[in-house]
Protein backbone atom coordinates (compact mmCIF):
# COMPACT_ATOMS: atom_id res chain seq x y z
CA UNK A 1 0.00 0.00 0.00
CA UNK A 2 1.31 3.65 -0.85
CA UNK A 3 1.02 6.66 1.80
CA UNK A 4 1.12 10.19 0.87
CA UNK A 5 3.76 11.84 3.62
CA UNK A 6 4.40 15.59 3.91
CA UNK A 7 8.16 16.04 3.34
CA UNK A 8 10.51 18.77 4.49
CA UNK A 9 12.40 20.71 2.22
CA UNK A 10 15.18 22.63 4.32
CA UNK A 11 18.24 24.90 2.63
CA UNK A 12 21.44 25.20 4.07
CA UNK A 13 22.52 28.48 4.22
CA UNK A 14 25.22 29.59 2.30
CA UNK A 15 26.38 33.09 0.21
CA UNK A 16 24.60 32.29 -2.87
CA UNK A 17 21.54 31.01 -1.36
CA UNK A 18 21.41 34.19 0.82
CA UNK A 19 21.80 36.45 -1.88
CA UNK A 20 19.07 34.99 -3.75
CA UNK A 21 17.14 34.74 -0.73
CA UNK A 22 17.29 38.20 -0.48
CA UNK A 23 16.65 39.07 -4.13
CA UNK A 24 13.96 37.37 -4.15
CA UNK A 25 12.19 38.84 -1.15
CA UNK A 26 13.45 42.22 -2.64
CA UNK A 27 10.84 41.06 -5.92
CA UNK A 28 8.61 40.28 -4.06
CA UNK A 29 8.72 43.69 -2.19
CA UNK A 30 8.62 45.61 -5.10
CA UNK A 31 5.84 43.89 -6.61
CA UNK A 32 3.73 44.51 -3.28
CA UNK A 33 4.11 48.10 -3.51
CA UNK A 34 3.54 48.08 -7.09
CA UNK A 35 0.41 46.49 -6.35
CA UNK A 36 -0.26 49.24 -4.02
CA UNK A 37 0.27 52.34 -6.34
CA UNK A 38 -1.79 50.32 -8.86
CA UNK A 39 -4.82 50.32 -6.06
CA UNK A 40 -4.44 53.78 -5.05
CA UNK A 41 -4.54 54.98 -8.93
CA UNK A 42 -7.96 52.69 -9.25
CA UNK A 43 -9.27 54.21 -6.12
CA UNK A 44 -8.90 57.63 -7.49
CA UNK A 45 -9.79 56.61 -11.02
CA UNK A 46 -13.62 54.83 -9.81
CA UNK A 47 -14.04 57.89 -7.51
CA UNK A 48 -13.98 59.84 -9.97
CA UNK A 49 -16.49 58.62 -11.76
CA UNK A 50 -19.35 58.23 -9.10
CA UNK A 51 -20.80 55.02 -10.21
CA UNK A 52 -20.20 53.30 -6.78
CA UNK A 53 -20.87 53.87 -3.25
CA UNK A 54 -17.69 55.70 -2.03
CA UNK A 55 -17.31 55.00 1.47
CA UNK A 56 -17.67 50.74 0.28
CA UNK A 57 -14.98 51.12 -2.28
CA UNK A 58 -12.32 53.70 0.17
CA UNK A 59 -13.20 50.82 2.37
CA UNK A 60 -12.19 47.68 0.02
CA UNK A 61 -9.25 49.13 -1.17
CA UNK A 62 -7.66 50.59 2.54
CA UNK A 63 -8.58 47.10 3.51
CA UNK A 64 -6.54 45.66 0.11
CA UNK A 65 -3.55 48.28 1.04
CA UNK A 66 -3.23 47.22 4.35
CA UNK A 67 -3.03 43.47 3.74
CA UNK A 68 -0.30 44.59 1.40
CA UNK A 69 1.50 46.79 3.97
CA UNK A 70 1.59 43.93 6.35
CA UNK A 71 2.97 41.81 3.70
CA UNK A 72 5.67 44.51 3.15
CA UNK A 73 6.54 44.62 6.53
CA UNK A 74 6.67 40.45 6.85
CA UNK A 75 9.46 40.67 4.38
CA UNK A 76 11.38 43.26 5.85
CA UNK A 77 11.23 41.37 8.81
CA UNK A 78 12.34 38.04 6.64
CA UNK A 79 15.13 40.16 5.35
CA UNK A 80 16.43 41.70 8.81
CA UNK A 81 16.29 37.84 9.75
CA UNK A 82 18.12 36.44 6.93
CA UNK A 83 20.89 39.12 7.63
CA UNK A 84 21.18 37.79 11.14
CA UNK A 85 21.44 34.68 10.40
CA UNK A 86 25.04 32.51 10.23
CA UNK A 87 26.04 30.69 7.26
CA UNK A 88 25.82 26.86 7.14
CA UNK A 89 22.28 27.37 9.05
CA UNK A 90 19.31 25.22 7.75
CA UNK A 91 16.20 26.92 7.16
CA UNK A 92 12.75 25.45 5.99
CA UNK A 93 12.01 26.46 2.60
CA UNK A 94 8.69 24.57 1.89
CA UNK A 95 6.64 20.93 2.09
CA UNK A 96 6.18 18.65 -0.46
CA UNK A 97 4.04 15.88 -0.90
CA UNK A 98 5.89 12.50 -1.37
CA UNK A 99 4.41 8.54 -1.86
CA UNK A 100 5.75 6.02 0.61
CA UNK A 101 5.52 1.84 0.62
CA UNK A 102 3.95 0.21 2.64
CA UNK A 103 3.71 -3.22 3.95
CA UNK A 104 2.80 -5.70 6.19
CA UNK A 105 5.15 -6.52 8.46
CA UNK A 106 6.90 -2.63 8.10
CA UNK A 107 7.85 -1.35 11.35
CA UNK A 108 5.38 1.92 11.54
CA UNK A 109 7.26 4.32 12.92
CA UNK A 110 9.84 3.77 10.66
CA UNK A 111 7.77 3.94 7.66
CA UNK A 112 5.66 6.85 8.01
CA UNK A 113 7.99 9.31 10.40
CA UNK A 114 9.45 12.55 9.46
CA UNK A 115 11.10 12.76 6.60
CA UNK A 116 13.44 15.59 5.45
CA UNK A 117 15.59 17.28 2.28
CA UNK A 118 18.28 18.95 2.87
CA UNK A 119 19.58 21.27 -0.44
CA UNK A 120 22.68 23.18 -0.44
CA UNK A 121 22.98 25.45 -3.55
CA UNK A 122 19.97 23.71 -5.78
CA UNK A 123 21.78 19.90 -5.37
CA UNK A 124 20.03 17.46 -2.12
CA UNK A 125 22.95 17.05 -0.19
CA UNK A 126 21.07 14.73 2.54
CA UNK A 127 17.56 12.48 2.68
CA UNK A 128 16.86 12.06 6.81
């Protein structure tokens, strides 16, 4: 019989992987805020034309803005973390889904505990 088993994906920490850790919350910083001056310009824009109630829409998109704020200030948070950390750390990077055998007579714990990836610059260096 196969099992599905969540699986943890962990990255060692090294230079590269830091500095594309860090680019990539930098993207995804910049397309938050993006995002935001896109809302704010569609805000003024449906204002300005009166078709809809205008306390419901300043409402909507405050509410959108702010979610996005948070966000923004999650990843500076991520960022001012990643800086503190040392190299060589391991840090989760996501869960994936993985079949595993088996059969009777398998010792249970042994079959269906923990399992975990570790990557070190995009190659699995370790299967625990």
């Amino acid at each position: 019989m196969q099992l599905i088993q969540t699986v943890v994906v962990k990255q060692v920490l090294t230079e590269k992987s830091k500095e594309q850790l860090y680019e990539k919350f930098q993207g995804r910083m910049l397309q938050l805020k993006k995002e935001s001056e896109q809302l704010l310009f569609e805000q003024k824009r449906l204002e300005k034309t009166k078709n809809f109630s205008s306390e419901a829409l300043k409402k909507k998109f405050e509410t959108e803005m702010r979610m996005r704020k948070e966000k923004i200030k999650l990843l500076e948070f991520q960022m001012e973390q990643l800086h503190n950390l040392p190299l060589g750390s391991e840090i989760q990077e996501r869960e994936v889904q993985a079949l595993v055998e088996v059969n009777v007579g398998d010792q249970w714990d042994n079959s269906v505990g923990q399992s975990t990836i570790i990557i070190e610059d995009g190659i699995v260096k370790e299967i625990r």
